[in-house]
Protein backbone atom coordinates (compact mmCIF):
# COMPACT_ATOMS: atom_id res chain seq x y z
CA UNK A 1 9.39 -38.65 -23.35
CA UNK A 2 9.86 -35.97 -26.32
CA UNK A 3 13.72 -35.88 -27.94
CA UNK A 4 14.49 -32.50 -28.48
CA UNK A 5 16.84 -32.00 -31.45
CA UNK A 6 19.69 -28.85 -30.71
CA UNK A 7 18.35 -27.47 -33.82
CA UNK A 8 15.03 -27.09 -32.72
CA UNK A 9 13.97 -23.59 -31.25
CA UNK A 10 12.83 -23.39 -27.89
CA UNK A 11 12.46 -21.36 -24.70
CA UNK A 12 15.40 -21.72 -22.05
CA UNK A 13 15.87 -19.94 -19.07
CA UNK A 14 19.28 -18.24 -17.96
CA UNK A 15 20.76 -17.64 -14.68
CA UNK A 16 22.48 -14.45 -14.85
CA UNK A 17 24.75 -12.88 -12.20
CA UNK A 18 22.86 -10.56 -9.57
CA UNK A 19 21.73 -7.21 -11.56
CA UNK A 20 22.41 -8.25 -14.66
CA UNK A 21 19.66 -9.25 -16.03
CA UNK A 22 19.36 -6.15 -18.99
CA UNK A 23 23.02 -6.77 -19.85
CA UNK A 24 22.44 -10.88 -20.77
CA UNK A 25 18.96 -9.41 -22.54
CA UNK A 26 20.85 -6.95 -24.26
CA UNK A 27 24.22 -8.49 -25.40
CA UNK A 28 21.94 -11.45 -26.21
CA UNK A 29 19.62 -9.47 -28.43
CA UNK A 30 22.81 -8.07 -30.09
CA UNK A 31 23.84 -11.52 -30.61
CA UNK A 32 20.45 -12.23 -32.54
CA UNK A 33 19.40 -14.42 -30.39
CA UNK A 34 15.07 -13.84 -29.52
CA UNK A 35 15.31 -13.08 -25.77
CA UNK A 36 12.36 -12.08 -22.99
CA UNK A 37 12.99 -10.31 -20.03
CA UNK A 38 9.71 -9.32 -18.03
CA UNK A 39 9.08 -6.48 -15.95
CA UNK A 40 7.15 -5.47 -12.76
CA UNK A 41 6.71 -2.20 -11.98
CA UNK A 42 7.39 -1.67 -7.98
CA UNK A 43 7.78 0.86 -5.64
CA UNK A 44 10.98 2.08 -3.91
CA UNK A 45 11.03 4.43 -1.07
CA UNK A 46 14.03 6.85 -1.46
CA UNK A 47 15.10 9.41 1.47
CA UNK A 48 12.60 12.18 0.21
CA UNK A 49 10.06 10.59 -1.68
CA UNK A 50 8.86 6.97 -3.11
CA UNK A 51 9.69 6.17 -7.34
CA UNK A 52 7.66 3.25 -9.06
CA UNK A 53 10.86 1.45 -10.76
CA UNK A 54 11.30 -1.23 -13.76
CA UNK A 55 12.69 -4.42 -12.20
CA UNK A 56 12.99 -7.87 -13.44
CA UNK A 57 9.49 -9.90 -12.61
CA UNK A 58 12.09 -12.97 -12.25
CA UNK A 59 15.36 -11.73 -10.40
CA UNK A 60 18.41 -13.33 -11.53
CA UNK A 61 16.48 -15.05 -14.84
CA UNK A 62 16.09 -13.88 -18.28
CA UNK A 63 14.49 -16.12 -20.92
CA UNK A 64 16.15 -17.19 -24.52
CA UNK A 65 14.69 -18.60 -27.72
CA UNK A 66 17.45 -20.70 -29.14
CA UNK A 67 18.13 -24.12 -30.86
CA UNK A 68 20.90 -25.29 -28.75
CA UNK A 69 23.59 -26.37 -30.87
CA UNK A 70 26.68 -26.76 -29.48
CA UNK A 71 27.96 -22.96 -31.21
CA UNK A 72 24.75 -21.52 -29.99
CA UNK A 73 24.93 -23.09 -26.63
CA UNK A 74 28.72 -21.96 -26.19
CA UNK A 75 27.61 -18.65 -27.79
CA UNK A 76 24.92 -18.26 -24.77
CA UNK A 77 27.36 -19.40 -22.78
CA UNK A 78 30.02 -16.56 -23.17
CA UNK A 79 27.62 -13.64 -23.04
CA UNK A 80 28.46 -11.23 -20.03
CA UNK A 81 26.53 -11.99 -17.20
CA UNK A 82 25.37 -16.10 -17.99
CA UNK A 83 25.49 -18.04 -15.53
CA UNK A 84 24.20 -20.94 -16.70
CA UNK A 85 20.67 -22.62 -18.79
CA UNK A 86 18.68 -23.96 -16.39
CA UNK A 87 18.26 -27.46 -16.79
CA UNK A 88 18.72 -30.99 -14.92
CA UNK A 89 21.71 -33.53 -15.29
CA UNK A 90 20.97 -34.57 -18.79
CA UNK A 91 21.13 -30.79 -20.09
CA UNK A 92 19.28 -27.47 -20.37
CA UNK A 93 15.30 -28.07 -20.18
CA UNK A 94 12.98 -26.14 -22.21
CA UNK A 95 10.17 -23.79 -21.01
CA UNK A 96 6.59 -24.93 -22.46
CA UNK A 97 5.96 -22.76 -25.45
CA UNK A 98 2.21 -22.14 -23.65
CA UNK A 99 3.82 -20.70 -20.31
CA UNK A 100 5.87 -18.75 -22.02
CA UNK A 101 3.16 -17.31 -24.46
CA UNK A 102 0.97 -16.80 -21.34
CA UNK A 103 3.80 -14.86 -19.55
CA UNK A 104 4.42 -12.42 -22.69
CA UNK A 105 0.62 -11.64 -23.66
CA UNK A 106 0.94 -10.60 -19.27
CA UNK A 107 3.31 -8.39 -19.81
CA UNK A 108 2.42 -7.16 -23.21
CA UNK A 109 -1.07 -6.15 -21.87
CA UNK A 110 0.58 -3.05 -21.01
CA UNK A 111 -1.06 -3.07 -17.34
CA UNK A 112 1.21 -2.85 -14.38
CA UNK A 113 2.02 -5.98 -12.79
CA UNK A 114 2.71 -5.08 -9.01
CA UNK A 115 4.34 -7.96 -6.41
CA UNK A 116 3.82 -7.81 -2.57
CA UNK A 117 5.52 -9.46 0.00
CA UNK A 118 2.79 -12.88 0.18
CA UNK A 119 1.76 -12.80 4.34
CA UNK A 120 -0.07 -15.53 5.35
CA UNK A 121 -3.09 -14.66 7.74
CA UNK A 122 -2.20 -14.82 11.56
CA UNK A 123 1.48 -14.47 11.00
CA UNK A 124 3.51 -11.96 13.03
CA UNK A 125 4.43 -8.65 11.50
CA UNK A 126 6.24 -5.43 12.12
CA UNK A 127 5.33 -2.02 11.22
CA UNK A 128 8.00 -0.37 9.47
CA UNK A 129 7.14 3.39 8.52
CA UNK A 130 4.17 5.11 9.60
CA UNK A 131 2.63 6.82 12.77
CA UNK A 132 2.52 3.11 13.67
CA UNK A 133 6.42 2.28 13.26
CA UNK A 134 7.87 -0.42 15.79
CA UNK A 135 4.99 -1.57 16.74
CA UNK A 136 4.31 -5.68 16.59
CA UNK A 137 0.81 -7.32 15.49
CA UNK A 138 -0.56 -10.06 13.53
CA UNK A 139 -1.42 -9.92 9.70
CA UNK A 140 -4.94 -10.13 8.90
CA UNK A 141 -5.78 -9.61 5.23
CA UNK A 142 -5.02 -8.13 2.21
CA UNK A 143 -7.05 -5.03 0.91
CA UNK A 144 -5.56 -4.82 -2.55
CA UNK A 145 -4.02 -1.46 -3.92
CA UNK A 146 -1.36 -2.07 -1.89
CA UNK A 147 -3.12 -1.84 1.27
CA UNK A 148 -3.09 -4.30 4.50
CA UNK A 149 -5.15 -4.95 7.83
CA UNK A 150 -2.70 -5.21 10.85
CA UNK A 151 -3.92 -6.12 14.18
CA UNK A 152 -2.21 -4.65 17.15
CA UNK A 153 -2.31 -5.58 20.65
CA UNK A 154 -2.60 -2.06 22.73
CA UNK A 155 -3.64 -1.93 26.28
CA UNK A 156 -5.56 -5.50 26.31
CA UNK A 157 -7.59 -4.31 23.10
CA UNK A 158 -7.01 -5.65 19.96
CA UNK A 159 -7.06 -2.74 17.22
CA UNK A 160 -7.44 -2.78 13.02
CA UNK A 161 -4.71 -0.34 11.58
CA UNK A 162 -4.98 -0.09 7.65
CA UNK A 163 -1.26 0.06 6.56
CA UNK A 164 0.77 0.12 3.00
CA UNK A 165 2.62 -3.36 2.42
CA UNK A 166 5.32 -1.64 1.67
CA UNK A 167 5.61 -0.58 5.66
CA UNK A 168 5.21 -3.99 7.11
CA UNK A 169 7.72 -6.75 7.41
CA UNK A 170 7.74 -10.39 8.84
CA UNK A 171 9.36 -10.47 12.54
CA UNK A 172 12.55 -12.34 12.96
């Protein structure tokens, strides 16, 4: 087992309250503290037209590179939007340096990371938007691009509708 000493610099991840993850980055980074707070680029469907947005890869987390003395842990701590460090019942646990490094250079690429909704072959979906709207059917595979096969029961014939992710949602 590896004794950490609260001078020692490592990764930590916070809980923050919901949305607040670019106040903790911020009032952290004006606290001089080294802070990482990945983004995802998604899409968002507004009334008239869909906007690619900035959100937080990891809702509810940003990431802090501290040695956690007791000031700098109370200091963390107090910043708006903390919740708490992650960690177990013996304290805050640090995030492998590697994972961490592997996350950034990700990010830092500069490419657009894009999350779906992960549907597991077979399971029941619903159409949500789309000449295809209401309509029930089974997932069948991903296409990539943001693209998905749906089939659909209609008539006693089983049909292959090419949908956006975005327009499909697990039934309750």
């Amino acid at each position: 087992m590896t004794i950490i000493t609260p001078t020692e610099e490592m990764w930590y991840a916070l809980h923050t309250r919901s949305r607040f993850e670019n106040v903790v980055f911020d009032n952290l980074t004006k606290k001089s503290f080294e802070t990482f707070l990945p983004k995802m680029k998604k899409p968002s469907k507004r009334k008239d037209r869909r906007v690619v947005l900035d959100v937080p890869l990891f809702p509810g987390y940003v990431f802090v590179k501290a040695g956690l003395t007791p000031e700098n842990h109370l200091s963390i701590l107090k910043t708006l939007g903390v919740v708490r460090v992650l960690g177990s019942t013996r304290g805050p646990v640090p995030i492998p340096e590697d994972s961490l490094s592997s996350l950034q250079i990700m990010v830092s690429a500069g490419e657009e990371i894009f999350t779906s909704a992960a549907f597991l072959e077979g399971e029941a979906v619903i159409v949500t938007r789309g000449p295809f709207e209401g309509i029930t059917g089974i997932f069948a595979k991903h296409l990539g691009q943001g693209r998905v096969i749906v089939n659909i029961d209609i008539l006693g014939q089983s049909a292959a509708v090419h949908v956006a992710d975005t327009d499909i949602e697990r039934v309750p």
